[in-house]
Protein backbone atom coordinates (compact mmCIF):
# COMPACT_ATOMS: atom_id res chain seq x y z
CA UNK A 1 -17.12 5.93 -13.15
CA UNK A 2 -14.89 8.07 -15.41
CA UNK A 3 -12.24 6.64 -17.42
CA UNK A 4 -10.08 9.76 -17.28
CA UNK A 5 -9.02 10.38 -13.87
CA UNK A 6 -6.67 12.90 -14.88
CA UNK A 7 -9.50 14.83 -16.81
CA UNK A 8 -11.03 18.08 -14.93
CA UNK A 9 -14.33 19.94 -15.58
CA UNK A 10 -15.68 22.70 -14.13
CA UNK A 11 -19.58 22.70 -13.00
CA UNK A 12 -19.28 26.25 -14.95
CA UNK A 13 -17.86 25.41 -17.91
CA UNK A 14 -19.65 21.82 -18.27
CA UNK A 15 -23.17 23.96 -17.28
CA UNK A 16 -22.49 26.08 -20.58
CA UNK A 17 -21.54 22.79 -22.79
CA UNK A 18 -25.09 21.68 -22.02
CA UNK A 19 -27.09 24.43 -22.90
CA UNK A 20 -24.53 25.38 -25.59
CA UNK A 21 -25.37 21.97 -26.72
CA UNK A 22 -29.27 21.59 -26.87
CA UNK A 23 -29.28 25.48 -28.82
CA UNK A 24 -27.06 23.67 -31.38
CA UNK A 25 -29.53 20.27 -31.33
CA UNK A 26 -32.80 22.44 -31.82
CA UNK A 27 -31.38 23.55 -35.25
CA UNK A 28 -29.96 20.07 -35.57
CA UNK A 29 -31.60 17.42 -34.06
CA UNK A 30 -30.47 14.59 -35.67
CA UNK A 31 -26.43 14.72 -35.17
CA UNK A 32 -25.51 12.11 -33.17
CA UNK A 33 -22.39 13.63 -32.13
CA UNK A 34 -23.33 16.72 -30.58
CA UNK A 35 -26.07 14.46 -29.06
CA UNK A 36 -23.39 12.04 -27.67
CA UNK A 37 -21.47 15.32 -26.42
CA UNK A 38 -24.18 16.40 -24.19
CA UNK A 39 -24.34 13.06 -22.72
CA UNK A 40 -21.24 13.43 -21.89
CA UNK A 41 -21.44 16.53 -20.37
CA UNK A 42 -24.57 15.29 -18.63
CA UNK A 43 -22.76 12.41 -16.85
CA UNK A 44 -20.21 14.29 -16.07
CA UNK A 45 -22.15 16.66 -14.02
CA UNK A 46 -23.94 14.16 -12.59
CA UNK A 47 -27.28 14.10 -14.65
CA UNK A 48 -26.59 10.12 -15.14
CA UNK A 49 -30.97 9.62 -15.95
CA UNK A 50 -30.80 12.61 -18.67
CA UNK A 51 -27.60 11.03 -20.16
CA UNK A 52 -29.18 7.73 -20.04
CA UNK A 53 -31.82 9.40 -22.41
CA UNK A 54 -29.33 11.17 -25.10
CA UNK A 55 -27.28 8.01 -25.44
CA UNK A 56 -30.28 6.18 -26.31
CA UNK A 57 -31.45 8.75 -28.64
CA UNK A 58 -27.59 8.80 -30.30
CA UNK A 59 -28.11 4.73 -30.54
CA UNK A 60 -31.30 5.30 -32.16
CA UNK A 61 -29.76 7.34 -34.72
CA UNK A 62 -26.42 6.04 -35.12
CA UNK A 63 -26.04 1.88 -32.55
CA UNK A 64 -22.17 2.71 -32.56
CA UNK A 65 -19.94 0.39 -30.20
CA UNK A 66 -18.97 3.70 -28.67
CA UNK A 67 -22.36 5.09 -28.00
CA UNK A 68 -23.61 1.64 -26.54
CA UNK A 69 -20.14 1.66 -24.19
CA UNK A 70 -21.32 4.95 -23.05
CA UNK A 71 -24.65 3.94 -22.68
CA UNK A 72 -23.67 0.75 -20.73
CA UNK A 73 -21.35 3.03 -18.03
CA UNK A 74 -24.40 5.42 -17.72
CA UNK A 75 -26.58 2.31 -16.59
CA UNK A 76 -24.13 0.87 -14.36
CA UNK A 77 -23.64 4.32 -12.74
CA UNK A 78 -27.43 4.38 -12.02
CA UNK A 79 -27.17 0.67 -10.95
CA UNK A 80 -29.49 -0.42 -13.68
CA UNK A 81 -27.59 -3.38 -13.98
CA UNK A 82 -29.10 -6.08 -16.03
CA UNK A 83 -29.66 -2.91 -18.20
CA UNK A 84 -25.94 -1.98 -18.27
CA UNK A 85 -24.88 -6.39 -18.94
CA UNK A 86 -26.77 -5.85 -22.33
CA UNK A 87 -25.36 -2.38 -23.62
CA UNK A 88 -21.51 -4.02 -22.93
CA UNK A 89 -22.91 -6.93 -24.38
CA UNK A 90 -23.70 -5.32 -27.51
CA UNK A 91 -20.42 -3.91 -27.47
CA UNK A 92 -18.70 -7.20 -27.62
CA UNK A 93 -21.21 -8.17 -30.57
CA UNK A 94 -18.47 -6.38 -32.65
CA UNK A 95 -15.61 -5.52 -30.61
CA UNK A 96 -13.52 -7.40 -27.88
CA UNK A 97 -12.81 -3.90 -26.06
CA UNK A 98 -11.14 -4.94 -22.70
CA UNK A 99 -12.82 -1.81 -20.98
CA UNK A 100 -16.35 -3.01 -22.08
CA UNK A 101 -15.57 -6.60 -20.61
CA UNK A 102 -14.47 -4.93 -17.13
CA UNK A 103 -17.45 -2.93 -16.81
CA UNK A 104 -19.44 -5.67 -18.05
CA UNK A 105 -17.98 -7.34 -15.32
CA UNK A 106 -18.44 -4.89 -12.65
CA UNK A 107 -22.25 -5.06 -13.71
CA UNK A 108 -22.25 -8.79 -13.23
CA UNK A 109 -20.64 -8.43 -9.96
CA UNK A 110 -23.09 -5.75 -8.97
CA UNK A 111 -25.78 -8.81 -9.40
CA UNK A 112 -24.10 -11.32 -7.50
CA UNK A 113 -23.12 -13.39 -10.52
CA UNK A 114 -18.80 -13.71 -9.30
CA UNK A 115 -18.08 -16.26 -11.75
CA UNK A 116 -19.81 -14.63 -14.57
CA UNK A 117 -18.09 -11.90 -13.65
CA UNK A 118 -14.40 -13.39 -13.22
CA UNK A 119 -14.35 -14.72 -16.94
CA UNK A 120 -15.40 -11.65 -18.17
CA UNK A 121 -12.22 -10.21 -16.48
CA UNK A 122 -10.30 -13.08 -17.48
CA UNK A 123 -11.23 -11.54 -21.32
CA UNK A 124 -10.52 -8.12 -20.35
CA UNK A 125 -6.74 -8.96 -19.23
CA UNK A 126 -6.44 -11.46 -22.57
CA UNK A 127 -6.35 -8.52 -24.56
CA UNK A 128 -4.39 -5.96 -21.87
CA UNK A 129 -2.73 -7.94 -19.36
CA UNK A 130 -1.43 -4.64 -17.58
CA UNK A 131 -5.28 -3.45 -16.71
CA UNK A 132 -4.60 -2.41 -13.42
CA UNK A 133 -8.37 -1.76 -12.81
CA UNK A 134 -9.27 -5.09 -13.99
CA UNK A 135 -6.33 -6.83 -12.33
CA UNK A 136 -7.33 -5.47 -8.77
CA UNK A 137 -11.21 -5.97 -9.40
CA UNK A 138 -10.59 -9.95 -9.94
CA UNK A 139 -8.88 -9.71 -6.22
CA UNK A 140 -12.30 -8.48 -4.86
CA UNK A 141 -13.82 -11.12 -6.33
CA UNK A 142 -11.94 -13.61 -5.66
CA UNK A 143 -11.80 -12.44 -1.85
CA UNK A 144 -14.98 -12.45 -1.97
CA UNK A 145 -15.20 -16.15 -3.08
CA UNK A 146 -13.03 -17.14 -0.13
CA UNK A 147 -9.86 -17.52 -2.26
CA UNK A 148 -7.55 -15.41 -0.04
CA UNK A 149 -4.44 -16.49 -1.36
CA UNK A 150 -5.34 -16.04 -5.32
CA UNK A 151 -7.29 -12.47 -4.65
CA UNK A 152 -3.71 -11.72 -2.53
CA UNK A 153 -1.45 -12.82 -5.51
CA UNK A 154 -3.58 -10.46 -7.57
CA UNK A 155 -3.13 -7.41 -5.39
CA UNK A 156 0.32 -7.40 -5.62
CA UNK A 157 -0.01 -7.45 -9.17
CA UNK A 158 -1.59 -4.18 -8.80
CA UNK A 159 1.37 -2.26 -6.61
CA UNK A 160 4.00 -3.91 -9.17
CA UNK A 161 2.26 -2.57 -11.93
CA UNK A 162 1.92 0.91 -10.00
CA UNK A 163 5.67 1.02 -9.53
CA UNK A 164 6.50 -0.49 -13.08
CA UNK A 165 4.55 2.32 -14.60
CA UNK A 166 6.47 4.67 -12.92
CA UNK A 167 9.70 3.38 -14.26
CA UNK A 168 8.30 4.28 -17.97
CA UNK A 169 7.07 7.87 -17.95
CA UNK A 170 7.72 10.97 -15.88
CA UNK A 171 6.35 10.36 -12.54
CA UNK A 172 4.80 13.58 -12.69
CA UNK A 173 2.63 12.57 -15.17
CA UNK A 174 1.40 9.44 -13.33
CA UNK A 175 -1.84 9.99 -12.04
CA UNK A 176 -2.22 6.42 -9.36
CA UNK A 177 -4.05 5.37 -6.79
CA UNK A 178 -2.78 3.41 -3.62
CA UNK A 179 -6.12 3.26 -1.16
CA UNK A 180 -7.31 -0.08 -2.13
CA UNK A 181 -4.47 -1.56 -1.15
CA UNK A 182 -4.36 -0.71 2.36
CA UNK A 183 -6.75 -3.13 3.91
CA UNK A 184 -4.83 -5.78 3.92
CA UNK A 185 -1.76 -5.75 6.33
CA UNK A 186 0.64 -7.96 3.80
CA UNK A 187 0.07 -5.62 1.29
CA UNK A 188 0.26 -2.32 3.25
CA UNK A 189 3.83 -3.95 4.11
CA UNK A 190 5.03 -4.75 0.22
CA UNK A 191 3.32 -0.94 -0.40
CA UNK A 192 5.61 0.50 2.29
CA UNK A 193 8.68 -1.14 0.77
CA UNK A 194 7.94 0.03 -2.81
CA UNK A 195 6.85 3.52 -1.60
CA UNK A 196 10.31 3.76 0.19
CA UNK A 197 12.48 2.35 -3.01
CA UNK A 198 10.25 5.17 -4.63
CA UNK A 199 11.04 8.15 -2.79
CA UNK A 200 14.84 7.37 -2.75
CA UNK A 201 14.57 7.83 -6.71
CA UNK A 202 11.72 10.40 -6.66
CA UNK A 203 13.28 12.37 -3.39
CA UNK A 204 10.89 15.82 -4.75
CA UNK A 205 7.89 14.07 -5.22
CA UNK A 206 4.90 15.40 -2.44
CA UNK A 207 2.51 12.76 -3.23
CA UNK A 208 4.90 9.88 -2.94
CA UNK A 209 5.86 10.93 0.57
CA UNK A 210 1.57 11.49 1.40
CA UNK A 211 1.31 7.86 -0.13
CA UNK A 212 3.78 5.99 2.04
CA UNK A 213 2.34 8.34 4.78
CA UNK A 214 -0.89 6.81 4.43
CA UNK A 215 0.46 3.27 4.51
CA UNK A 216 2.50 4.15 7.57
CA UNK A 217 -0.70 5.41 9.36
CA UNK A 218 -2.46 2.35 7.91
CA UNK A 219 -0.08 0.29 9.55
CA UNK A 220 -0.49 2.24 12.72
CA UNK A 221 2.89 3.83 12.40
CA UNK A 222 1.63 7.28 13.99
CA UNK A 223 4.45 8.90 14.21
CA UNK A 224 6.48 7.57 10.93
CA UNK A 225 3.06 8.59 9.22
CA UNK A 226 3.02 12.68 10.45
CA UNK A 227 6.93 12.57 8.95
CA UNK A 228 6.35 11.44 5.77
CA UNK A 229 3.05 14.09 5.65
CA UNK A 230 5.16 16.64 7.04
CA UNK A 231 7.95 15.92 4.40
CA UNK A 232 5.08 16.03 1.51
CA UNK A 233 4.05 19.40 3.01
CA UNK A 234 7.97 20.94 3.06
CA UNK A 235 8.25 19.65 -0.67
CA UNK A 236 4.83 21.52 -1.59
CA UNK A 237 3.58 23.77 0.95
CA UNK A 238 0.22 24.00 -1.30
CA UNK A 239 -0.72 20.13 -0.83
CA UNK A 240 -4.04 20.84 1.13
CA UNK A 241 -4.76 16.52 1.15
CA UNK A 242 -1.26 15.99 3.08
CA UNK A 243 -1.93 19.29 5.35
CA UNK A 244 -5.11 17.60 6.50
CA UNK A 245 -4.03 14.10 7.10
CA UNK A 246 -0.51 16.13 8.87
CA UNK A 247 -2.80 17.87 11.36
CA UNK A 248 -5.49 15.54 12.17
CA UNK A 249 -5.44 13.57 15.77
């Protein structure tokens, strides 16, 4: 659960970080920082129970809103969740951060408590009404409360916002996400019709043609599906995702 999809690490480079890391915390064992560093490193190879244990040690030494935040993703990531409810709740002792309400409330979810949950997003899109995360997370909810036609209002909050985004910033630069939406046959329609209005403005753009090919093929559009993958694959030859999804039967 990585904030920073558009952030790559090697297993190489983040192996070296660790032990580059613990030489430098033998001589030093009491900063906090390089501490909270090879937590991070940690959790992002994977390690979640040994990060668990250095961002308790950097709370021990310095209980920053940060550290328990990192602490509290950690915990939910190892589905300790009642665990992970109290770190983000010691977060919002001091600071109403919408990203510690969302996870809180993906760790009240992850216990069954929907409601709980569902204000805590409420809180989360008080202060950013544009959190796209939190904005399709309160449509799982609700779907999964039986309110269809809220949890369906909320969804296509979530492909405005994708294509609003785009009209801000270089769509190069816009790292999205358009799988969660393709369960559901009224949005997998209203995603085809933005992907199209899309590719007319972005006509060089690979991964918007791979996008509305996956829509297509959700739809069961076979054939309009290999076109647009074939056309993502013509724009960049390289796009090994698009090659796959071209060539499988």
């Amino acid at each position: 659960m990585t904030d920073n999809n558009r952030s790559y690490y090697s297993e190489g480079l983040l192996e070296e970080a660790i032990q580059e890391n613990k030489r430098l915390l033998e001589a030093d064992p009491g900063n906090h920082m390089l501490r909270c560093s090879l937590a991070n490193s940690l959790f992002r190879l994977g390690n979640i129970e040994e990060a668990i244990k250095e961002y308790k040690k950097c709370i021990e030494t310095s209980p920053s809103s940060e550290y328990w935040n990192n602490l509290g993703k950690a915990l939910l990531n190892a589905g300790k969740y009642e665990e992970a409810e109290n770190a983000f709740l010691k977060v919002l002792e001091k600071n109403n951060w919408p990203d510690a309400h969302f996870h809180l409330a993906l760790a009240l979810r992850s216990s069954g408590k929907l409601e709980e949950a569902l204000k805590q997003l409420d809180s989360a899109l008080k202060s950013n009404p544009k959190y796209r995360e939190a904005i399709n997370e309160r449509a799982r909810i609700l779907e999964a409360l039986n309110r269809k036609d809220e949890a369906l209002t909320e969804y296509k909050k979530v492909i405005a916002l994708f294509f609003a985004e785009y009209q801000a910033r270089d769509t190069e630069d816009y790292c999205y996400e358009t799988s969660v939406l393709l369960d559901n046959n009224d949005l997998v329609d209203e995603l085809i019709r933005q992907l199209r209005q899309h590719i007319q403005k972005y006509p060089g753009y690979a991964d918007g043609y791979y996008k509305l090919g996956q829509a297509l093929e959700a739809k069961g559009l076979r054939n309009e599906a290999m076109m647009a993958f074939r056309r993502a694959l013509e724009i960049n030859p390289s796009y090994e995702i698009a090659r796959k999804s071209f060539w499988k039967r």
